[in-house]
N, C-alpha and C. Protein backbone atom coordinates (compact mmCIF):
# COMPACT_ATOMS: atom_id res chain seq x y z
N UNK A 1 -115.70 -94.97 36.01
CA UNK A 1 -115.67 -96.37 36.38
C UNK A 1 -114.23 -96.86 36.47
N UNK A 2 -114.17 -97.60 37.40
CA UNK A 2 -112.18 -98.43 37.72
C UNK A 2 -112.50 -99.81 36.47
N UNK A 3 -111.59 -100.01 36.22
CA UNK A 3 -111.27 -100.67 35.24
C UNK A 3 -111.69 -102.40 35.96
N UNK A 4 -111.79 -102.66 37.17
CA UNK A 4 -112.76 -103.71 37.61
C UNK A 4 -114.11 -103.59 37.11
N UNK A 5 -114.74 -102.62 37.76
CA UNK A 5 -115.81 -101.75 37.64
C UNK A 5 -116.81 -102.08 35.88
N UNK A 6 -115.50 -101.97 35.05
CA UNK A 6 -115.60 -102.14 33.65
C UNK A 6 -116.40 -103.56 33.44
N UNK A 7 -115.00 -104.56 33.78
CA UNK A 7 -115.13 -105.76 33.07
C UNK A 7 -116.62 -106.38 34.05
N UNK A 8 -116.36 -106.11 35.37
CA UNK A 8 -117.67 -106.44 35.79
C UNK A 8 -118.86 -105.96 34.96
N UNK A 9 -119.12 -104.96 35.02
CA UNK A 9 -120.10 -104.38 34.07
C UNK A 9 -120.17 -105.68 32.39
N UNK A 10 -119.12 -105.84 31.66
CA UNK A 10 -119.19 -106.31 30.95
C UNK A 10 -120.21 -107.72 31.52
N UNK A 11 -119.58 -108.21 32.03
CA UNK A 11 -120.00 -110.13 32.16
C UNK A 11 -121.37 -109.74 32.76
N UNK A 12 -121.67 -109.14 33.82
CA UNK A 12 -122.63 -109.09 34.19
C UNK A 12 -123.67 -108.54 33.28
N UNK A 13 -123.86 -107.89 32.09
CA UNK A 13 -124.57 -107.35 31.00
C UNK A 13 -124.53 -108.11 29.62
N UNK A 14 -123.35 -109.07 29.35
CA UNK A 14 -123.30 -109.38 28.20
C UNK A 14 -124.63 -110.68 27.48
N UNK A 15 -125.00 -111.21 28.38
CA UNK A 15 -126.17 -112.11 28.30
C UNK A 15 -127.58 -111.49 28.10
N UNK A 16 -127.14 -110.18 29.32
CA UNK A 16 -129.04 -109.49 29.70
C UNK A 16 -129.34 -108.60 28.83
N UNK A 17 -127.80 -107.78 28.76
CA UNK A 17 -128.19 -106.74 27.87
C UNK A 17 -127.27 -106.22 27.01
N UNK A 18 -127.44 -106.69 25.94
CA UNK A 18 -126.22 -106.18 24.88
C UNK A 18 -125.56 -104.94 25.01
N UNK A 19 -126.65 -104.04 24.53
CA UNK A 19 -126.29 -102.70 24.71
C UNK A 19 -124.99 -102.18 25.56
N UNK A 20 -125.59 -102.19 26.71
CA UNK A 20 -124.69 -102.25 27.82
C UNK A 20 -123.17 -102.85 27.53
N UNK A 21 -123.31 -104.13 27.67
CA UNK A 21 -122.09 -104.80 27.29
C UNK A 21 -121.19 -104.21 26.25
N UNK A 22 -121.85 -103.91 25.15
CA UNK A 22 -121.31 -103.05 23.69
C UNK A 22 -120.19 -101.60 24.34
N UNK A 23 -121.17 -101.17 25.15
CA UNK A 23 -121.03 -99.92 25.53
C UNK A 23 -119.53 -100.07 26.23
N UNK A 24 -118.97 -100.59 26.98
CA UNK A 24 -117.99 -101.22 28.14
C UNK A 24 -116.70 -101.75 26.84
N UNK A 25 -116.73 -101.96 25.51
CA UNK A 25 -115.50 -102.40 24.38
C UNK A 25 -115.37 -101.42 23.57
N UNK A 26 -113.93 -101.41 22.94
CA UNK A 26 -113.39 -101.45 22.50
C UNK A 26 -114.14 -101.33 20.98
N UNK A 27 -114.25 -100.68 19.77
CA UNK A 27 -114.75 -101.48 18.62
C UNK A 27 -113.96 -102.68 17.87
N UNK A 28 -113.22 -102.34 18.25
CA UNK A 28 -112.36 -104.05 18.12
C UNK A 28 -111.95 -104.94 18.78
N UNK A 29 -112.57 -104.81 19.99
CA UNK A 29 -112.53 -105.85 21.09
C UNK A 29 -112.12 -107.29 20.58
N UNK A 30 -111.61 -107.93 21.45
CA UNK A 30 -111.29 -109.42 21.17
C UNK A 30 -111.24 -110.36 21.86
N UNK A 31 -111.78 -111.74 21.76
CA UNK A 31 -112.15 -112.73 22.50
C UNK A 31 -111.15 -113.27 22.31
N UNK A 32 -110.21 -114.08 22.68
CA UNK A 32 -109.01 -115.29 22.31
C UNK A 32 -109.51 -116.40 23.50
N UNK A 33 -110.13 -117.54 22.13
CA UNK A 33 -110.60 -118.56 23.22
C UNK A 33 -110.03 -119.67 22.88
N UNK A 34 -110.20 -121.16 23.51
CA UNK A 34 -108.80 -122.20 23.45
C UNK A 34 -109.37 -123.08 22.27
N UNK A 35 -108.26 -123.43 22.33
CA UNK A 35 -108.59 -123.94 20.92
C UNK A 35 -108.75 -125.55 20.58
N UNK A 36 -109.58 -125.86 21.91
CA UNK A 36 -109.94 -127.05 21.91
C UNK A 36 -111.67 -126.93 21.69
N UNK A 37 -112.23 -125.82 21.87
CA UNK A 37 -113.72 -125.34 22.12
C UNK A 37 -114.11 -124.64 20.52
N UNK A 38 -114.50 -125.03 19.66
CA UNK A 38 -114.51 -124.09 18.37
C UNK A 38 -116.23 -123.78 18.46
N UNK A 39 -115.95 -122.53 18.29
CA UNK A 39 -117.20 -121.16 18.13
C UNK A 39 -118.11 -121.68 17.19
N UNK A 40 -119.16 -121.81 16.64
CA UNK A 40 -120.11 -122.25 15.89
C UNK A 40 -119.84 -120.86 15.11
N UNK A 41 -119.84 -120.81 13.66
CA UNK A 41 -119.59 -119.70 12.90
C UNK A 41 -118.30 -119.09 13.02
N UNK A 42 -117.31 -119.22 13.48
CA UNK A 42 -115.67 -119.20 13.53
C UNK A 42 -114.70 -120.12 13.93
N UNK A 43 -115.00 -121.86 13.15
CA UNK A 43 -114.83 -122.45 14.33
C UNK A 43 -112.96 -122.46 13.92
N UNK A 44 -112.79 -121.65 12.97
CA UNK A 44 -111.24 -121.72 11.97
C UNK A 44 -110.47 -120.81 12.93
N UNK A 45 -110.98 -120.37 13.83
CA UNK A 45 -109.76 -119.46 14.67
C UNK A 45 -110.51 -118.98 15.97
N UNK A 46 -109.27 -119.08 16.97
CA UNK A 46 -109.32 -118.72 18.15
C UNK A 46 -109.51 -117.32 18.48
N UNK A 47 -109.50 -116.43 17.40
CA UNK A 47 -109.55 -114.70 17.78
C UNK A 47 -110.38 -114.67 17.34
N UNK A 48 -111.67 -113.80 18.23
CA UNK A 48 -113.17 -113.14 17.42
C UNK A 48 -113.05 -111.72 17.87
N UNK A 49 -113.16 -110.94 16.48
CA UNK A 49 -112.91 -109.69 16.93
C UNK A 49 -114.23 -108.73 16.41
N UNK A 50 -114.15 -107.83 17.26
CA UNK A 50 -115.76 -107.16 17.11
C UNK A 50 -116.72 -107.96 17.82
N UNK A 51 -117.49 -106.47 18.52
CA UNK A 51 -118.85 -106.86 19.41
C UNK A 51 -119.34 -108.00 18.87
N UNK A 52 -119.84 -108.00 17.97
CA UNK A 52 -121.00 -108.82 16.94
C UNK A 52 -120.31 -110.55 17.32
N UNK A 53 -118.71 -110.76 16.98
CA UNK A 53 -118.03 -112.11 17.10
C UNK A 53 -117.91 -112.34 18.97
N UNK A 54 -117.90 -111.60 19.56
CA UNK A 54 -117.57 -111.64 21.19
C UNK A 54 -119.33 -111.90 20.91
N UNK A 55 -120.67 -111.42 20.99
CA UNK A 55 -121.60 -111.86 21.57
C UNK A 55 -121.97 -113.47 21.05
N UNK A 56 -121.39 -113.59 19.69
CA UNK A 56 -121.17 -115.17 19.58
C UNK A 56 -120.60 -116.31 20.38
N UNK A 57 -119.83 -115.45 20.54
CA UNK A 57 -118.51 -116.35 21.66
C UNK A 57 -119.84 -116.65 23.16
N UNK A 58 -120.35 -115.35 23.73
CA UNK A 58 -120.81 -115.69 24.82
C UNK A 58 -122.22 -116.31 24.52
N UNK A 59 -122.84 -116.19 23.39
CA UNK A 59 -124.18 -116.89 23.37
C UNK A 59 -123.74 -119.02 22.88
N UNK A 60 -122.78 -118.66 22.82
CA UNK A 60 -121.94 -120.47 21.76
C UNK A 60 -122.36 -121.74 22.74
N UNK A 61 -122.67 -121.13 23.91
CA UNK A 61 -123.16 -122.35 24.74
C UNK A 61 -124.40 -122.59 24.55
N UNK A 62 -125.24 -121.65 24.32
CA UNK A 62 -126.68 -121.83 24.59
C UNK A 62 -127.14 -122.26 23.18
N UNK A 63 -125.98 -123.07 22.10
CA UNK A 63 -126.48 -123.06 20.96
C UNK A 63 -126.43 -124.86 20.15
N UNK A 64 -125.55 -125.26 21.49
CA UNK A 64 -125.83 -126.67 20.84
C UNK A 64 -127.09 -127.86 21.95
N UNK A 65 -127.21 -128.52 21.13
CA UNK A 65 -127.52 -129.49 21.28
C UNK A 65 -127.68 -129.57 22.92
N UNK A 66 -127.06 -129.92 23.59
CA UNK A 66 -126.67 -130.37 25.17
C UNK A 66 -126.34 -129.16 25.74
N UNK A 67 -126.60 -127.86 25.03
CA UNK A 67 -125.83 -126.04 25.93
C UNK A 67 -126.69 -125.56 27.23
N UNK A 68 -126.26 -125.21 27.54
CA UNK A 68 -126.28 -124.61 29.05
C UNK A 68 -127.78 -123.92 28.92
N UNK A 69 -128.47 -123.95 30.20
CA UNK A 69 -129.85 -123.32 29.90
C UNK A 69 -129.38 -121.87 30.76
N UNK A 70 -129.49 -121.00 29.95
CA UNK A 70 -128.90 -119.73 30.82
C UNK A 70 -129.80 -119.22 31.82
N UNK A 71 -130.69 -119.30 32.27
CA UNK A 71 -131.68 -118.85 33.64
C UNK A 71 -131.42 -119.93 34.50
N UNK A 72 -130.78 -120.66 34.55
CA UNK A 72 -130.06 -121.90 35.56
C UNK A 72 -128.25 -121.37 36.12
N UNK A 73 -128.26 -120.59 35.38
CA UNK A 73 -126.48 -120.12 35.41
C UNK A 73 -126.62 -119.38 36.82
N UNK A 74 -125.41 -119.90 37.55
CA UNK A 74 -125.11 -118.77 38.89
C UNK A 74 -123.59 -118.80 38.96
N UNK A 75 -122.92 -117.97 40.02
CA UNK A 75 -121.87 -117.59 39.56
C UNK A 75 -121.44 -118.37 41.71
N UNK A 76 -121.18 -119.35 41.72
CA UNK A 76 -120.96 -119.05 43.31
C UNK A 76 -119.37 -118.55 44.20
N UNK A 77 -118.77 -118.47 42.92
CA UNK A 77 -117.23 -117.57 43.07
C UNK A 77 -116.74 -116.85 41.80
N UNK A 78 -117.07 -115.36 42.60
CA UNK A 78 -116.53 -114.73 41.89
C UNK A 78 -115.15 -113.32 42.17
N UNK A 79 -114.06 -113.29 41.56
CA UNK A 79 -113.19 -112.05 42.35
C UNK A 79 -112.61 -111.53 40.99
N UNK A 80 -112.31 -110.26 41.08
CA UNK A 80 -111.72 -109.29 40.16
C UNK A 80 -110.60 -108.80 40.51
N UNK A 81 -109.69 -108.91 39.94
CA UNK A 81 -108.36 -108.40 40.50
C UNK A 81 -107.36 -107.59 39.67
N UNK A 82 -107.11 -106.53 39.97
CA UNK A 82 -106.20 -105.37 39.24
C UNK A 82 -104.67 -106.10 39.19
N UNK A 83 -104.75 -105.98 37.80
CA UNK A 83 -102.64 -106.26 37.14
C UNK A 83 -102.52 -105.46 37.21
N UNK A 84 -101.17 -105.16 36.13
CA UNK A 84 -100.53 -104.05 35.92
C UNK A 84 -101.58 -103.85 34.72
N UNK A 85 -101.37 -102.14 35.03
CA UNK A 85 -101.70 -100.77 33.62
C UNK A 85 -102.98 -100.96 33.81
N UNK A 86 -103.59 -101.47 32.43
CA UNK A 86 -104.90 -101.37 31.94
C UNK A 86 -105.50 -102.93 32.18
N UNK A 87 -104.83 -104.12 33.06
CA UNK A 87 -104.85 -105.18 32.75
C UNK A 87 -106.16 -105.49 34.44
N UNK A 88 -107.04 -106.46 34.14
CA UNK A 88 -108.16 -106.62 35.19
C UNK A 88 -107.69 -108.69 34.88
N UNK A 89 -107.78 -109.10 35.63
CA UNK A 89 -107.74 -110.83 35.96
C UNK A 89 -109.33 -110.86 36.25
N UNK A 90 -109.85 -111.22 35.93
CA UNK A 90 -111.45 -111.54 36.50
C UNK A 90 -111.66 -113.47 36.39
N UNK A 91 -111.75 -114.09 37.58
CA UNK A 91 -111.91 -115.22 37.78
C UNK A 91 -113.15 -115.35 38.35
N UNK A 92 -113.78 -117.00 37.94
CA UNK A 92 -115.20 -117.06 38.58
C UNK A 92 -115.27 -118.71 38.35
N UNK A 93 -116.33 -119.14 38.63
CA UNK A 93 -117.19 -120.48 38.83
C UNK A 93 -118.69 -120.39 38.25
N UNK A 94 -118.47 -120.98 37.09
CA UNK A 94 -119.49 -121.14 36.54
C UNK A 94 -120.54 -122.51 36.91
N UNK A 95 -121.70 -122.33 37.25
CA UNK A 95 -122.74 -123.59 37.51
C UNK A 95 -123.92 -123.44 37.19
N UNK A 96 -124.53 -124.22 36.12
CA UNK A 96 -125.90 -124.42 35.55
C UNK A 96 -126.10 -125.95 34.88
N UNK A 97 -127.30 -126.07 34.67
CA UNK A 97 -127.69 -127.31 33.67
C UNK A 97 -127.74 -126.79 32.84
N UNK A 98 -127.65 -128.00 31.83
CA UNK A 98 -127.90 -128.44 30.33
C UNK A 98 -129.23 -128.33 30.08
N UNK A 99 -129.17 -128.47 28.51
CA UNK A 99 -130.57 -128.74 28.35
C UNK A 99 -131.30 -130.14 28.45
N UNK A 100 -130.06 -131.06 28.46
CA UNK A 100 -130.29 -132.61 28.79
C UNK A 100 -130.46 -132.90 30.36
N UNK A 101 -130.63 -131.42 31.06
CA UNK A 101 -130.61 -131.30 32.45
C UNK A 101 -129.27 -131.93 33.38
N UNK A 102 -127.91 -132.11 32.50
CA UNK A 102 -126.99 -132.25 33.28
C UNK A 102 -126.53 -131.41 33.99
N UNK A 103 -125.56 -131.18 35.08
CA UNK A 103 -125.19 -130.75 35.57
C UNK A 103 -123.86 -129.71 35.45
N UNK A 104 -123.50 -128.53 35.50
CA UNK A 104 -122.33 -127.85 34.74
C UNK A 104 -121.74 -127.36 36.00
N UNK A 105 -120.39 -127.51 35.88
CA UNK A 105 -119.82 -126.98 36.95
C UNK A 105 -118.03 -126.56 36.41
N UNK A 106 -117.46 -125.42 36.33
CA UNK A 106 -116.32 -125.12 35.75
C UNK A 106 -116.03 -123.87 36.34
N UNK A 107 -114.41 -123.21 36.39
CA UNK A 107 -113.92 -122.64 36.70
C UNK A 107 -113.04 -121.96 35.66
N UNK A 108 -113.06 -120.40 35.70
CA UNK A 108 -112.65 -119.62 34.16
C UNK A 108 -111.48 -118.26 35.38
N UNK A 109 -111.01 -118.51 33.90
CA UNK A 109 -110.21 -116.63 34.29
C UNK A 109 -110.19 -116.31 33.19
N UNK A 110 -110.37 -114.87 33.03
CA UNK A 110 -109.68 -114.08 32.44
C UNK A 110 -108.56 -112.84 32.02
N UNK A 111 -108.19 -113.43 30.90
CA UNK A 111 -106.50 -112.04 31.29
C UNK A 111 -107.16 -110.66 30.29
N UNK A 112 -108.28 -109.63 31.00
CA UNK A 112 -109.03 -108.47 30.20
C UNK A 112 -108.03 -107.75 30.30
N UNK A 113 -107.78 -106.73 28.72
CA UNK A 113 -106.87 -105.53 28.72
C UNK A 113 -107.67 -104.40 28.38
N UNK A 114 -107.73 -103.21 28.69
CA UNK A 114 -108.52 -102.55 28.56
C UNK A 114 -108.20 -101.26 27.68
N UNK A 115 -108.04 -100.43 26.89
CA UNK A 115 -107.82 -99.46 26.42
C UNK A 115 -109.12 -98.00 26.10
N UNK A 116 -108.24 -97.04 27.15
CA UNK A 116 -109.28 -95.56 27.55
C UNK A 116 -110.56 -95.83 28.48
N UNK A 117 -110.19 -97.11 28.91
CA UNK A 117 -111.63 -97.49 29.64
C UNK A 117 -112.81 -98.52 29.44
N UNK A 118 -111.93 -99.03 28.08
CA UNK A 118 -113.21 -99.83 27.60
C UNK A 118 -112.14 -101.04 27.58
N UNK A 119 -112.96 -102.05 27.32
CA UNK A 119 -112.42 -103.33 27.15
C UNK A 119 -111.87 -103.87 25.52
N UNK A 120 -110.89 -104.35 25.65
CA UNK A 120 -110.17 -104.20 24.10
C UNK A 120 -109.97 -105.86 23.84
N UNK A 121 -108.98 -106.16 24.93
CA UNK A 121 -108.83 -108.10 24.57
C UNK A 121 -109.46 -108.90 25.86
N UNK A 122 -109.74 -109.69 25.53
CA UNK A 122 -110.36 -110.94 26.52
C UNK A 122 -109.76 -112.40 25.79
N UNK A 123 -108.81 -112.28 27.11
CA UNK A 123 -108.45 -114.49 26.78
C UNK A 123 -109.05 -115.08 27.93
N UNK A 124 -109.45 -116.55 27.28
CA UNK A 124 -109.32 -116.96 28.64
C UNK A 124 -108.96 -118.17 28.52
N UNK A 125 -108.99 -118.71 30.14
CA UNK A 125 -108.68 -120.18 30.81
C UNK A 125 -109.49 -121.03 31.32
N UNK A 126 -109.44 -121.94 30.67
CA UNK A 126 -110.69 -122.80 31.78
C UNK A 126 -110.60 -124.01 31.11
N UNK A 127 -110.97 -125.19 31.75
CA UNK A 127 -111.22 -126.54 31.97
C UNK A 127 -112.08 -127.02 30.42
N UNK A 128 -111.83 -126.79 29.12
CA UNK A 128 -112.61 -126.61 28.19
C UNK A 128 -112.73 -128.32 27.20
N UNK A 129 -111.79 -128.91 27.72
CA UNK A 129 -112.31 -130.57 27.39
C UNK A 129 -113.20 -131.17 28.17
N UNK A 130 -113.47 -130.51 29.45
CA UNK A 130 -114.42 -131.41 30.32
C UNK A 130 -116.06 -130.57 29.72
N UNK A 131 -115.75 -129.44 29.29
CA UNK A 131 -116.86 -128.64 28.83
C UNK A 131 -117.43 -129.53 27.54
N UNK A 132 -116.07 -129.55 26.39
CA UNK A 132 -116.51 -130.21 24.99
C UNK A 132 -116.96 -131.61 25.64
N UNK A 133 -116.22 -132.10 26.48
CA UNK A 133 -117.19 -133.89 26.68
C UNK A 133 -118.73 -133.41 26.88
N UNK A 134 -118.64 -132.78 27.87
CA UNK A 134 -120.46 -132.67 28.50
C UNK A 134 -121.18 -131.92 27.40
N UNK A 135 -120.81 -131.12 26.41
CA UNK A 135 -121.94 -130.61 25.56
C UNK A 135 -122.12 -131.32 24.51
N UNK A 136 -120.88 -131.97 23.97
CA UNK A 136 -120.88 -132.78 22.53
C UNK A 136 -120.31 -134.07 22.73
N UNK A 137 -120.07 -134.53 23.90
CA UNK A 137 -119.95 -136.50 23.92
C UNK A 137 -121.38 -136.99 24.23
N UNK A 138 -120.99 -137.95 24.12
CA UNK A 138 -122.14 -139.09 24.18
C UNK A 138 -122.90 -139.44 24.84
């Protein structure tokens, strides 16, 4: 598999099928997320390391109050793009409702590093105060 190949595999599996997803990291994989958005069960730091803290990270929406109904999620831009070495950029457009049936609409990248093939760090970027208003304002 090309190291696109990878992280695709990751996002596209990490919701449906763990396994899979597991299979594609690192055992110490790492999420670095912003630190305006705090993780339910880590909300003391921006690094979650290990499978087990990354499937937190990606299930953290579907867990409050106002979170995203995930069989509503579509992706209507998505591109993968090779850095240097081991490094994949994977950008996309996220769009689904809430469970209050609002409307979600946001735009993410990520800077994935990969080590022997598997996925090791994941940061990312994205619009994450307009996210905290719509899941936890008023």
């Amino acid at each position: 598999m090309t190291n696109k190949e990878v992280v695709e595999t990751l996002f596209s599996t990490l919701w449906t099928d763990p396994d899979t997803a597991r299979s594609m990291c690192t055992d110490d994989v790492t999420w670095v997320t912003t630190r305006s958005m705090p993780i339910p069960g880590n909300e003391s730091s921006i690094q979650h390391t290990g499978f087990e803290a990354v499937l937190n990270v990606a299930n953290s929406g579907k867990q409050v109050d106002n979170g995203y109904l995930p069989e509503t999620v579509e992706y209507p831009h998505q591109q993968l793009l090779d850095a240097e070495d081991d490094h994949v950029i994977y950008q996309f457009t996220m769009q689904c409702k809430t469970k209050k049936g609002t409307e979600y609409l946001n735009d993410y990248l990520f800077l994935v590093k990969l080590h022997n093939g598997k996925v090791q760090h994941m940061q990312e970027y994205w619009d994450s105060k307009q996210a905290f208003d719509l899941l936890f304002g008023s």
